[in-house]
Protein backbone atom coordinates (compact mmCIF):
# COMPACT_ATOMS: atom_id res chain seq x y z
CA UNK A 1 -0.56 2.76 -31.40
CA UNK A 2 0.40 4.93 -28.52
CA UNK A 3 -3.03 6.71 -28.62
CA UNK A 4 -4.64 3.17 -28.73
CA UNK A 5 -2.55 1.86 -25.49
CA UNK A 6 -3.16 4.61 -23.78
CA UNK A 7 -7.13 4.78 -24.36
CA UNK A 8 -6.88 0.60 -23.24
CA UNK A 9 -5.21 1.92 -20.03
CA UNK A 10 -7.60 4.40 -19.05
CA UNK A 11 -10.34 2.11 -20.10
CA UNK A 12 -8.74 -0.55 -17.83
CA UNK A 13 -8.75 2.33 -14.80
CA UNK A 14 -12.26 3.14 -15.28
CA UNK A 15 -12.83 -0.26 -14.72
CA UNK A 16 -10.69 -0.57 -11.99
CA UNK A 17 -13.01 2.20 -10.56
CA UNK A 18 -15.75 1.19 -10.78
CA UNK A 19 -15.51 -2.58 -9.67
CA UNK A 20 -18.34 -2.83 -7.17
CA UNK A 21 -20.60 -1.56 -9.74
CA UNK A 22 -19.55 -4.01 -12.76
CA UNK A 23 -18.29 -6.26 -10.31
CA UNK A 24 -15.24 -7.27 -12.25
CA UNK A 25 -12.71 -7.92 -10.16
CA UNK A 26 -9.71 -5.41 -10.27
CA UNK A 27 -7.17 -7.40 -10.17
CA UNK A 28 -7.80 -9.46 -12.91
CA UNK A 29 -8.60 -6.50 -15.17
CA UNK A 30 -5.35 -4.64 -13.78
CA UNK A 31 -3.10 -8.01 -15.14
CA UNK A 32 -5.20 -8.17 -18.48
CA UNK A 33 -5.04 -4.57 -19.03
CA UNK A 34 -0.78 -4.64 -18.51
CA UNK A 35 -0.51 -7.78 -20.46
CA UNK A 36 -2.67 -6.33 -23.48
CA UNK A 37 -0.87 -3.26 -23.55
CA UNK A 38 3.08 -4.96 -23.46
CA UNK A 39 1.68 -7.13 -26.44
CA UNK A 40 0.48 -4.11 -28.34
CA UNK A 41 3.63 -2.29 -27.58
CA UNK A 42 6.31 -5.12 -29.15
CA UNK A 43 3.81 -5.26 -32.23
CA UNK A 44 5.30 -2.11 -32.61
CA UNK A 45 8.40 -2.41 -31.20
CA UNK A 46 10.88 -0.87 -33.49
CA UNK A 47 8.84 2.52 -33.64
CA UNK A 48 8.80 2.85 -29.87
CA UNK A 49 12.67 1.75 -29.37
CA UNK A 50 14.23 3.98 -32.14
CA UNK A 51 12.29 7.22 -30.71
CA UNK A 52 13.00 6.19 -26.83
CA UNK A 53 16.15 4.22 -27.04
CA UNK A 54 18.05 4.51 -30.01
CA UNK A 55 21.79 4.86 -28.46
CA UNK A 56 20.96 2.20 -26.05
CA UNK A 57 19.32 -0.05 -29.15
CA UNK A 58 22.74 0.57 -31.00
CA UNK A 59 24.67 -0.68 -28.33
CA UNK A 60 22.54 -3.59 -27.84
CA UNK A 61 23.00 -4.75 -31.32
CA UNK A 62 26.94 -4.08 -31.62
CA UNK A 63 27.12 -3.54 -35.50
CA UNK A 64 24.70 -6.36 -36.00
CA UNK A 65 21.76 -5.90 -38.40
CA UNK A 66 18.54 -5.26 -36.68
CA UNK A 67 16.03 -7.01 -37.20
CA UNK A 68 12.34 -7.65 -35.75
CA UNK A 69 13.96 -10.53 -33.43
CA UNK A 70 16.33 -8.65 -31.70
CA UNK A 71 14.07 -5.72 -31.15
CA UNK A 72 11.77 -8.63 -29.47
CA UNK A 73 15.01 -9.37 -27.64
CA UNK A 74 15.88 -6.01 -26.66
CA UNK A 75 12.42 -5.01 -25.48
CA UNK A 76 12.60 -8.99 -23.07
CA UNK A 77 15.59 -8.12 -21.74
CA UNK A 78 16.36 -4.62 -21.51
CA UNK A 79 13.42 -2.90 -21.00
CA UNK A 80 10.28 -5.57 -19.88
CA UNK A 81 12.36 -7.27 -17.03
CA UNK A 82 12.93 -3.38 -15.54
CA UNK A 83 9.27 -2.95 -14.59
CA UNK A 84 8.95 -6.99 -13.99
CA UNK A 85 11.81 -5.92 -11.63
CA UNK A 86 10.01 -3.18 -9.78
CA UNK A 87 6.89 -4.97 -9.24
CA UNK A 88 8.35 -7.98 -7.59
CA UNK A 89 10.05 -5.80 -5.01
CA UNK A 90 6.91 -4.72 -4.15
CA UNK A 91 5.65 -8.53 -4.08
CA UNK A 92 7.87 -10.13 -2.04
CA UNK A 93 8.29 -7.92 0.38
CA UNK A 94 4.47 -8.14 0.70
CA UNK A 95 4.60 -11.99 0.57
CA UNK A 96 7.61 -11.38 3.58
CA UNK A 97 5.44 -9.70 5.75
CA UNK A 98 2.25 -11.66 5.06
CA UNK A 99 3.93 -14.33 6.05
CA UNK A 100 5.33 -13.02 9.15
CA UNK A 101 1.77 -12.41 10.33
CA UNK A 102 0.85 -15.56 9.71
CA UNK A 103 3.41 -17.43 11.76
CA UNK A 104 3.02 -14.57 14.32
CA UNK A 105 -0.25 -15.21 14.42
CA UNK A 106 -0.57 -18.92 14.32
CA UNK A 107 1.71 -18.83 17.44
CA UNK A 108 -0.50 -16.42 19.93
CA UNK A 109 1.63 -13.55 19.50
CA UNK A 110 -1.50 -11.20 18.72
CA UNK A 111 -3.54 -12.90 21.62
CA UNK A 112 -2.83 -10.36 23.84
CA UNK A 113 -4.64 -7.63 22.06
CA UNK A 114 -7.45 -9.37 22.05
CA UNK A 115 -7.63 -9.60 25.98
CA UNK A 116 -7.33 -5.87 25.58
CA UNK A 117 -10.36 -5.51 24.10
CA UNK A 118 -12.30 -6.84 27.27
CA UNK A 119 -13.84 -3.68 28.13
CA UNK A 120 -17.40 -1.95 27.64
CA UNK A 121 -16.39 1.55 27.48
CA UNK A 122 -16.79 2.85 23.97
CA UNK A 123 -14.00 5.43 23.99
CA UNK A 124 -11.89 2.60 25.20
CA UNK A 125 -12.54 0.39 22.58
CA UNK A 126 -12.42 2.95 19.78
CA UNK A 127 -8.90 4.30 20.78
CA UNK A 128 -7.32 1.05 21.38
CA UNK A 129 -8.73 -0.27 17.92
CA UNK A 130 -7.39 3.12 16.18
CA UNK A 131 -3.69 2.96 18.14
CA UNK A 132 -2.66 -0.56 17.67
CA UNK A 133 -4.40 -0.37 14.13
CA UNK A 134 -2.67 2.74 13.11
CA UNK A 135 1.03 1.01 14.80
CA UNK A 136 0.65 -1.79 13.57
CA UNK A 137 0.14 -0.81 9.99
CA UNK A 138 2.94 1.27 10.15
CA UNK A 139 5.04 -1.99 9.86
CA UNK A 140 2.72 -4.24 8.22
CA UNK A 141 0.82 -3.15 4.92
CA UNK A 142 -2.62 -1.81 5.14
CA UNK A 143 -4.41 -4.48 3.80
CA UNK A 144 -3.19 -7.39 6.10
CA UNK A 145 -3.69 -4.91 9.31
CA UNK A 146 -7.21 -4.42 8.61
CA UNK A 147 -8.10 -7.85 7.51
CA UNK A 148 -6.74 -9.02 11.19
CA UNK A 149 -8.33 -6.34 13.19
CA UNK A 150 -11.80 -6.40 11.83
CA UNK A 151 -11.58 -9.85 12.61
CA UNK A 152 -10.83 -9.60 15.78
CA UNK A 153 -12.98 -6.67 16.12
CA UNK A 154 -16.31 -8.49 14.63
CA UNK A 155 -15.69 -11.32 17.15
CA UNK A 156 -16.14 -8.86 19.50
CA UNK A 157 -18.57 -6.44 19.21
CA UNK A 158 -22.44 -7.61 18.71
CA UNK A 159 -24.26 -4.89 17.80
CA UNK A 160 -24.04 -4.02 13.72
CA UNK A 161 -24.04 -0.47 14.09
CA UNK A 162 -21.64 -0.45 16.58
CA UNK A 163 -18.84 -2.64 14.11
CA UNK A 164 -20.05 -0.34 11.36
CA UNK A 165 -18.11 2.53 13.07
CA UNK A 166 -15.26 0.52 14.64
CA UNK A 167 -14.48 -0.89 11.66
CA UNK A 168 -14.64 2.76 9.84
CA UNK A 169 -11.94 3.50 12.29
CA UNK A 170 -9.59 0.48 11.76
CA UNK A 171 -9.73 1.54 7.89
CA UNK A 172 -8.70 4.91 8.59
CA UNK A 173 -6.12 4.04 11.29
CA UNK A 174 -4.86 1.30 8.84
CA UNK A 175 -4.31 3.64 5.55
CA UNK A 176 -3.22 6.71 7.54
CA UNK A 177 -1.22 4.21 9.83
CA UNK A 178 0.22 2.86 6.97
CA UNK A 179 1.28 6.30 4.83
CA UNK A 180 3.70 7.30 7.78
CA UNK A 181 6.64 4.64 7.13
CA UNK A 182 8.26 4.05 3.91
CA UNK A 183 6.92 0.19 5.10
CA UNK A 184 3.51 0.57 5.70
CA UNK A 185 2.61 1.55 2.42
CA UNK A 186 3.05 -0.53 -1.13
CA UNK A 187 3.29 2.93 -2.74
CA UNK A 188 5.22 4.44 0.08
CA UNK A 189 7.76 1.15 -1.23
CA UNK A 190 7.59 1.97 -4.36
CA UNK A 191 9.13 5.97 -4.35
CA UNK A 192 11.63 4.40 -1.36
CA UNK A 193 13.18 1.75 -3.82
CA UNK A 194 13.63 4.58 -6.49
CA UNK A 195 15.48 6.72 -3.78
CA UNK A 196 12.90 9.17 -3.98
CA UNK A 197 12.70 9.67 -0.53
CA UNK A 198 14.60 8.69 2.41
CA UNK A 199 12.84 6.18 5.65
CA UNK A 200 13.34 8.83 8.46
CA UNK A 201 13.23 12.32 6.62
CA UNK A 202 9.49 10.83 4.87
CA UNK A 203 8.06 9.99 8.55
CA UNK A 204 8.76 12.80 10.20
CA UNK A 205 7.73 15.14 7.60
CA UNK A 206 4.34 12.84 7.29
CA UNK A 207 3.94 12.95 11.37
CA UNK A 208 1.90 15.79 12.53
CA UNK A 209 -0.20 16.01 8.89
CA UNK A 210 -1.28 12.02 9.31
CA UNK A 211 -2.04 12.33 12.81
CA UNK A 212 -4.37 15.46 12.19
CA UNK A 213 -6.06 12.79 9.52
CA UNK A 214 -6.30 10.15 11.87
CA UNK A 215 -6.77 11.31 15.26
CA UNK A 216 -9.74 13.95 14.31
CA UNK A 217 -11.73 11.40 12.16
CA UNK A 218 -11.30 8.69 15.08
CA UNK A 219 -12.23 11.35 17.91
CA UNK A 220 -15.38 11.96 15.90
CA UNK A 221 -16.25 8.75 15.37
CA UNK A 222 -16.11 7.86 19.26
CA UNK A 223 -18.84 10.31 19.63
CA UNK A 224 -20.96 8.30 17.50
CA UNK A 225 -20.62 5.28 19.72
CA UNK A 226 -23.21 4.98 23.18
CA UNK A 227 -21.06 4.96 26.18
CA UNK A 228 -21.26 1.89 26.60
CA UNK A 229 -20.60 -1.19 23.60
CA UNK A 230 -22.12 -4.62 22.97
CA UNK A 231 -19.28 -7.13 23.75
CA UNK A 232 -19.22 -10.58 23.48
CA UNK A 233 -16.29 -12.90 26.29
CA UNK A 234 -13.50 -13.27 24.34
CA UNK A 235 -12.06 -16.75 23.84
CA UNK A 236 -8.74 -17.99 23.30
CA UNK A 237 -8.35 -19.40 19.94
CA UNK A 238 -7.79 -23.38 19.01
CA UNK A 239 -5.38 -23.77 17.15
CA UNK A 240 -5.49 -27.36 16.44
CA UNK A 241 -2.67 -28.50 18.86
CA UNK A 242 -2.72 -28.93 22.65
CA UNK A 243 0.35 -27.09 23.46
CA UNK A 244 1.04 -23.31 24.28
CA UNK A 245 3.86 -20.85 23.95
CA UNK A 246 4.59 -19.24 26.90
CA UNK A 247 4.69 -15.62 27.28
CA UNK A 248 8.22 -15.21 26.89
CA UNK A 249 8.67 -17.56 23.52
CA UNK A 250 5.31 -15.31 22.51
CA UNK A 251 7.20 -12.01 23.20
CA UNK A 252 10.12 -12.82 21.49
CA UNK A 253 8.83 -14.04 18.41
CA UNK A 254 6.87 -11.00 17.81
CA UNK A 255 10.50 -8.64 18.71
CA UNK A 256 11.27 -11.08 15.67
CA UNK A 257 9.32 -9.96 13.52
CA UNK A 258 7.79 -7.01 14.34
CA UNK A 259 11.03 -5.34 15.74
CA UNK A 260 12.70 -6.98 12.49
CA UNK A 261 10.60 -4.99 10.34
CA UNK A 262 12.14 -1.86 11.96
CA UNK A 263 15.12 -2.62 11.35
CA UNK A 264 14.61 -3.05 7.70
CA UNK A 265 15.58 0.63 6.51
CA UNK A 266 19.29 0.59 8.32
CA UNK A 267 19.25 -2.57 6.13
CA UNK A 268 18.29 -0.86 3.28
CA UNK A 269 20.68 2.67 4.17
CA UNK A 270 23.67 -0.18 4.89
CA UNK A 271 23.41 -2.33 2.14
CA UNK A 272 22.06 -0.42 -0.88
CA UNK A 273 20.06 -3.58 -1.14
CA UNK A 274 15.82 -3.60 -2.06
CA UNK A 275 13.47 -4.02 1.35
CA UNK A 276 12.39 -6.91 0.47
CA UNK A 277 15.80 -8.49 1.23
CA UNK A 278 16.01 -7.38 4.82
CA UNK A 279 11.73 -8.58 5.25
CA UNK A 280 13.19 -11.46 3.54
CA UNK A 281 15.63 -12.14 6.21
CA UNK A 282 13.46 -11.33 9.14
CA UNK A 283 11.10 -13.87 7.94
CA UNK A 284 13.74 -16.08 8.06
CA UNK A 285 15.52 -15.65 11.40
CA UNK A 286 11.52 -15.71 12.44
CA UNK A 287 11.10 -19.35 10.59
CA UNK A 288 13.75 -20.84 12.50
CA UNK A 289 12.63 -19.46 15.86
CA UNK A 290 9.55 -20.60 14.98
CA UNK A 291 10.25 -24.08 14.54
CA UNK A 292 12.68 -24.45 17.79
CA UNK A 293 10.05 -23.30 19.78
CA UNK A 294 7.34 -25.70 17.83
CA UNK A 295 9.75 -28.60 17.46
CA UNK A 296 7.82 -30.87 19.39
CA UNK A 297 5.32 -30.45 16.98
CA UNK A 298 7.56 -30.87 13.72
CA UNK A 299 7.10 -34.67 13.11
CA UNK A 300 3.43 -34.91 14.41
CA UNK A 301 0.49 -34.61 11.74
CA UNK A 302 -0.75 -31.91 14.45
CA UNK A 303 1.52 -29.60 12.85
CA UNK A 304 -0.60 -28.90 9.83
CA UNK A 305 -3.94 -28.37 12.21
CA UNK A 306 -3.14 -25.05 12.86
CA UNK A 307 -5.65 -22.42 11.58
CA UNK A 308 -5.08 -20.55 8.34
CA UNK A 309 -6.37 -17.53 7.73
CA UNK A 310 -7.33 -17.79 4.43
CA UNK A 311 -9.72 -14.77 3.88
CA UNK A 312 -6.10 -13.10 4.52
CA UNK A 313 -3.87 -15.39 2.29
CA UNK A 314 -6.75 -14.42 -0.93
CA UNK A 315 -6.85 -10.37 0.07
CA UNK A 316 -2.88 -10.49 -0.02
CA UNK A 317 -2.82 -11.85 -3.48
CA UNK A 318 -5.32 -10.35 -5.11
CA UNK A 319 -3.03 -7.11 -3.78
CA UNK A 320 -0.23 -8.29 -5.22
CA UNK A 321 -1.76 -9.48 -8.48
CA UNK A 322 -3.26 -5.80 -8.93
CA UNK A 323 0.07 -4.49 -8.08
CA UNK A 324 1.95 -6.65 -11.03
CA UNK A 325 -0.61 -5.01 -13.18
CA UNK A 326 -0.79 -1.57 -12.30
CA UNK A 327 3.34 -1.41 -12.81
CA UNK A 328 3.01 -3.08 -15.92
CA UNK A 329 0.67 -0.84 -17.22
CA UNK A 330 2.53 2.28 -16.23
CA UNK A 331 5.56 0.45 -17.51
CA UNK A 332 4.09 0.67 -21.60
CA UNK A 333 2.65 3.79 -20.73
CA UNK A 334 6.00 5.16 -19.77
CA UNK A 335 7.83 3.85 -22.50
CA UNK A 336 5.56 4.89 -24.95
CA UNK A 337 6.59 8.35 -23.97
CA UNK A 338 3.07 8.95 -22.76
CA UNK A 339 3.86 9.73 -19.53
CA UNK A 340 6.26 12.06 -20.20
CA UNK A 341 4.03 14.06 -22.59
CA UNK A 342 1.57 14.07 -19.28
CA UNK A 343 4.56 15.42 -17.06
CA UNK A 344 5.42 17.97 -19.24
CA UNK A 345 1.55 18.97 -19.93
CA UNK A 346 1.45 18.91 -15.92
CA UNK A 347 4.26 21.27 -15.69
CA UNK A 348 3.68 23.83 -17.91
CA UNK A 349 -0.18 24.47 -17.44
CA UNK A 350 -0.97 23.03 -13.49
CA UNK A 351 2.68 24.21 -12.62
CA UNK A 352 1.62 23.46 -9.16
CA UNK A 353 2.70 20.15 -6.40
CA UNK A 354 -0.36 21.29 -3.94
CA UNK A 355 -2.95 21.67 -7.09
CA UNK A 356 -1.39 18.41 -7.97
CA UNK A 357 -1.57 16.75 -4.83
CA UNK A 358 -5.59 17.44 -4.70
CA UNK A 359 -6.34 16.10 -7.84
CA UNK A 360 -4.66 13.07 -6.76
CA UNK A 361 -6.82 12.69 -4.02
CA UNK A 362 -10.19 13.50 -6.10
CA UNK A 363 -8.62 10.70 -7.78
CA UNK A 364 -7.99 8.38 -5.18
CA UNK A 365 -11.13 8.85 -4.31
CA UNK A 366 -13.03 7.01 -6.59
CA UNK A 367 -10.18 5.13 -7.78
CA UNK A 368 -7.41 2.64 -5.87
CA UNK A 369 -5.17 4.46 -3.70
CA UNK A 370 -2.20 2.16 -5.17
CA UNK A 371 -3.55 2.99 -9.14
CA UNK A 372 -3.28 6.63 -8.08
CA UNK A 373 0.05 7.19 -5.84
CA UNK A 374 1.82 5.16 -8.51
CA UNK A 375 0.34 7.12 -11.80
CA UNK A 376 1.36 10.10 -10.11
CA UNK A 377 4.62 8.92 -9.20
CA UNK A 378 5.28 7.75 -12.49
CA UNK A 379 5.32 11.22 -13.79
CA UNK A 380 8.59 12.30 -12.54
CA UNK A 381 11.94 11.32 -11.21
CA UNK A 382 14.57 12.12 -9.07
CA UNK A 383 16.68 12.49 -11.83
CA UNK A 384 14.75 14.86 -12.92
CA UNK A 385 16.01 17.62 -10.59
CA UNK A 386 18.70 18.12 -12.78
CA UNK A 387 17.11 18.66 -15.89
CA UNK A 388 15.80 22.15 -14.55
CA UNK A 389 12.66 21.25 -12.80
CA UNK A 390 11.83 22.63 -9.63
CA UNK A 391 13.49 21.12 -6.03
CA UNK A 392 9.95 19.01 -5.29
CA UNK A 393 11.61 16.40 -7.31
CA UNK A 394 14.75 15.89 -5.62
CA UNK A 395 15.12 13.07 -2.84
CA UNK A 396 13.32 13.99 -0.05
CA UNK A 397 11.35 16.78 -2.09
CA UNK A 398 7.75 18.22 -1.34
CA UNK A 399 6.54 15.92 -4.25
CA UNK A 400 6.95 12.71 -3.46
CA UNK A 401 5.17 13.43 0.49
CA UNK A 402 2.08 15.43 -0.39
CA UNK A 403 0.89 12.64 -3.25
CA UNK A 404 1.89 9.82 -0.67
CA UNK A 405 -0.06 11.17 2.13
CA UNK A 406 -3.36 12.75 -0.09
CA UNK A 407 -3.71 9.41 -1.73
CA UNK A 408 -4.60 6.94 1.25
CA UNK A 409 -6.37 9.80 3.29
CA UNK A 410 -8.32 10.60 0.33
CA UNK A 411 -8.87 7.04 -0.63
CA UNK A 412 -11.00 6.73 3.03
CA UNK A 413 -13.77 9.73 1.75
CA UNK A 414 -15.53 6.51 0.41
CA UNK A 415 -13.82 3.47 1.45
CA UNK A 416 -13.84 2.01 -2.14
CA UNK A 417 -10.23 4.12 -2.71
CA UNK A 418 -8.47 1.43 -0.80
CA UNK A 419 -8.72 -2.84 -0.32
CA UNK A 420 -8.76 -2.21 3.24
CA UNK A 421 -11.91 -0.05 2.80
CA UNK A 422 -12.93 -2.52 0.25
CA UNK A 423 -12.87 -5.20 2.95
CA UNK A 424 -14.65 -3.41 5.06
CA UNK A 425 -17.83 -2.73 2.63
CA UNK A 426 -17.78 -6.58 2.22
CA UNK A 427 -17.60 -7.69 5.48
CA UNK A 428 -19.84 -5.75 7.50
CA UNK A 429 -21.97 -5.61 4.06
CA UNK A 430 -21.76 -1.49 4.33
CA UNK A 431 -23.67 1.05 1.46
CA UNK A 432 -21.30 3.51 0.23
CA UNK A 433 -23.83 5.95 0.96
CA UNK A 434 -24.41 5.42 4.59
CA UNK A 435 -20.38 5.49 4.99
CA UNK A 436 -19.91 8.64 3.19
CA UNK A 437 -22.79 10.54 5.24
CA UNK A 438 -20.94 9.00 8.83
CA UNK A 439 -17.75 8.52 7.88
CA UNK A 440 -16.32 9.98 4.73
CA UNK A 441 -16.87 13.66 5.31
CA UNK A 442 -15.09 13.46 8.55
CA UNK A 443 -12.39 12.03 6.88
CA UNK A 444 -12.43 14.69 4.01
CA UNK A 445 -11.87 17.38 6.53
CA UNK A 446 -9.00 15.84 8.56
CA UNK A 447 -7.67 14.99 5.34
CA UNK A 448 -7.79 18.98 4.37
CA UNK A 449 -6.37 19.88 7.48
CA UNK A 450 -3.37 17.76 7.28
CA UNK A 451 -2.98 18.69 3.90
CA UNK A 452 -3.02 22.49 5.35
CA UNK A 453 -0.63 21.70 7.85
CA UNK A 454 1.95 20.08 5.83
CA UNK A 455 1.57 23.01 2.99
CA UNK A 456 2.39 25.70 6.23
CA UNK A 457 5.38 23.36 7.56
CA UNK A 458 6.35 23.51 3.90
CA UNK A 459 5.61 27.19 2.73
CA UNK A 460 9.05 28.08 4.44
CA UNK A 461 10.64 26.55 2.10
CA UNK A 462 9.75 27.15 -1.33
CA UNK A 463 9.80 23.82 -3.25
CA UNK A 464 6.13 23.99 -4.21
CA UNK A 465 6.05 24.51 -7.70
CA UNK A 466 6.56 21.93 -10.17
CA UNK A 467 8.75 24.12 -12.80
């Protein structure tokens, strides 16, 4: 049964892969695949508790008989809801910040980089697209970033070509962007609620290797670009009311939420509490600004008028449905003792985090950059540190960084690693081809020189074996 789980998982990530050829949408395969495989595993229950939990099972039962109920019971409560756990941290805090951009949004708080985008010079353009892209996904997640600044940017620029590149560069500012803070990334999320890593040790070991992958790619790219760019006069947006928040009420709302966000690890180091508590409250505090500011508008039908960005609302949960999946998958394949055989396999014949951290990003290449990062962080644990394996996998260690930032630079070689670059392909209707000939081998070689950099910042200290 384990070999047959396992064979329905990778069958489920080759499908995942491949999506824009079958055109079966990844999300929906990533929740079938992680439902099929929990059902499979409590068919089988008893097997797979008495050779992973058996002290834990006895306890469970206190001197009870066991039957094939409370195994059914055990596996619901004690070992299901863990991974159901982990996924909706992810989740919310995603829904938390979606929503923040929305109300942001909605209220003319982003307005203002759009007026910064009246200007003709290329080299303008591309560097003012790459630095707000790039900061803002360091606080918001990659997808939602990139949704919002190719569409500002495609109301913008006129000439096809032209968006073709600009847009190249708001994926790469938004998934390099986006891999600096243990906030900008879902994965990133995922090895900061295990304590695998710690908010301001990750970013500044991730600083000079992701701006090597961003800022080389980008400077590149601006060569591509005539001196001067097709732009269209900018409008301000209706937003199906009459009124307008002044520049102040605009400013503050976005140190609301934006600034909020930043605060959201000394939440996190304070409390002991899961991100998506402190997003949680930001959203909140941000609510009730919100409607102070709108209350004239609370008991008026006008309220309801305001645009929705809905091509955003479906890309955030399709993200979040795929995410459910993916951790439920890894979940089975986990407790199946799968992974662990992998680990072990890993350790004794790769023996290697730099080996390991490239074929993560061959991986990530051709497959989702959230798939990969968490497969790969599923392997090991912190706890693991202290069962004689090497010092990459204590908190903070050389692990945990070089997978988190070879996965989302790796995922841009092609654009189809990432639902940012996914966007992208669909919106400007882009060939992977013509991409990877412009785009993706400039990326591949700023990716390989960050990767250097971070492997001489690291040699120093010796944690670069895996056993």
């Amino acid at each position: 049964m384990t070999l047959i789980i396992v064979a329905i998982a990778v069958f489920g990530l080759l499908l995942i892969a491949t999506e824009r050829i079958t055109n079966i949408n990844k999300a929906a395969v990533a929740i079938f695949t992680g439902t099929l495989c929990w059902v499979l595993y409590i068919c089988y229950g008893a097997d797979f508790v008495l050779s992973q939990h058996p002290n834990d099972y006895s306890s469970f039962l206190q001197g009870t008989v066991a039957t094939s109920v409370t195994v059914k019971e055990y596996i619901a409560s004690n070992i299901f809801l863990k991974y159901v756990g982990r996924a909706a941290e992810i989740v919310l805090y995603l829904l938390a910040t979606m929503t923040i951009v929305e109300v942001l949004d909605n209220n003319g708080c982003f307005d203002f980089l759009k007026q910064l985008l009246r200007t003709r010079s290329s080299r303008k353009m591309v560097w003012m697209l790459a630095v707000i892209t790039f900061i803002l996904s360091a606080n918001l997640d990659n997808l939602t970033t990139t949704v919002m600044m190719l569409t500002m940017m495609h109301g913008v620029i006129q000439n096809r070509r032209q968006r073709m590149i600009l847009g190249s560069v708001i994926v790469i500012s938004a998934n390099i962007g986006g891999a600096l803070t243990v906030i900008g990334d879902p994965t990133n999320l995922l090895i900061w609620n295990k304590s695998a890593v710690t908010a301001t040790n990750f970013s500044v070991a991730l600083a000079l290797p992701c701006l090597i992958a961003w800022a080389l790619p980008v400077w590149w790219l601006s060569n591509m670009l005539p001196e001067r760019v097709d732009t269209g006069w900018i409008g301000m947006p209706y937003r199906g009311d009459d009124t307008r928040l002044n520049v102040w009420q605009r400013l503050l709302m976005l140190v609301v939420g934006i600034g909020g966000l930043w605060f959201i690890p000394t939440f996190h180091n304070i409390t002991k509490l899961s991100p998506f508590l402190g997003a949680l409250c930001v959203l909140s505090v941000l609510w009730i600004v919100n409607e102070i500011f709108n209350r004239k508008l609370i008991n008026v039908d006008k309220m309801i008028d305001r645009r929705v960005p809905r091509v955003l609302q479906y890309g955030i949960i399709q993200m979040m449905l795929f995410i459910v999946g993916i951790v439920l998958m890894l979940g089975v394949l986990a407790e199946t003792g799968a992974l662990r055989w992998l680990a072990q396999w890993c350790a004794v014949n790769i023996h290697n985090v730099w080996i390991m951290g490239i074929i993560a990003g061959t991986v990530s290449s051709v497959l989702d950059n959230f798939a990969t990062a968490a497969s790969f962080f599923s392997l090991y644990d912190v706890s693991m540190s202290t069962q004689g394996l090497a010092a990459a996998f204590v908190q903070n260690g050389i692990y945990w960084k070089v997978i988190a930032f070879v996965v989302p630079a790796a995922g841009n070689i092609l654009a189809t690693g990432s639902m940012a670059g996914l966007a992208l392909l669909k919106m400007e209707h882009m060939h992977v081809g013509w991409y990877f000939r412009n785009v993706g081998w400039k990326v591949m070689v700023g990716a390989v020189l960050g990767l250097v950099a971070m492997f001489l910042m690291d040699w120093c200290y010796g944690t670069y074996y895996l056993a």
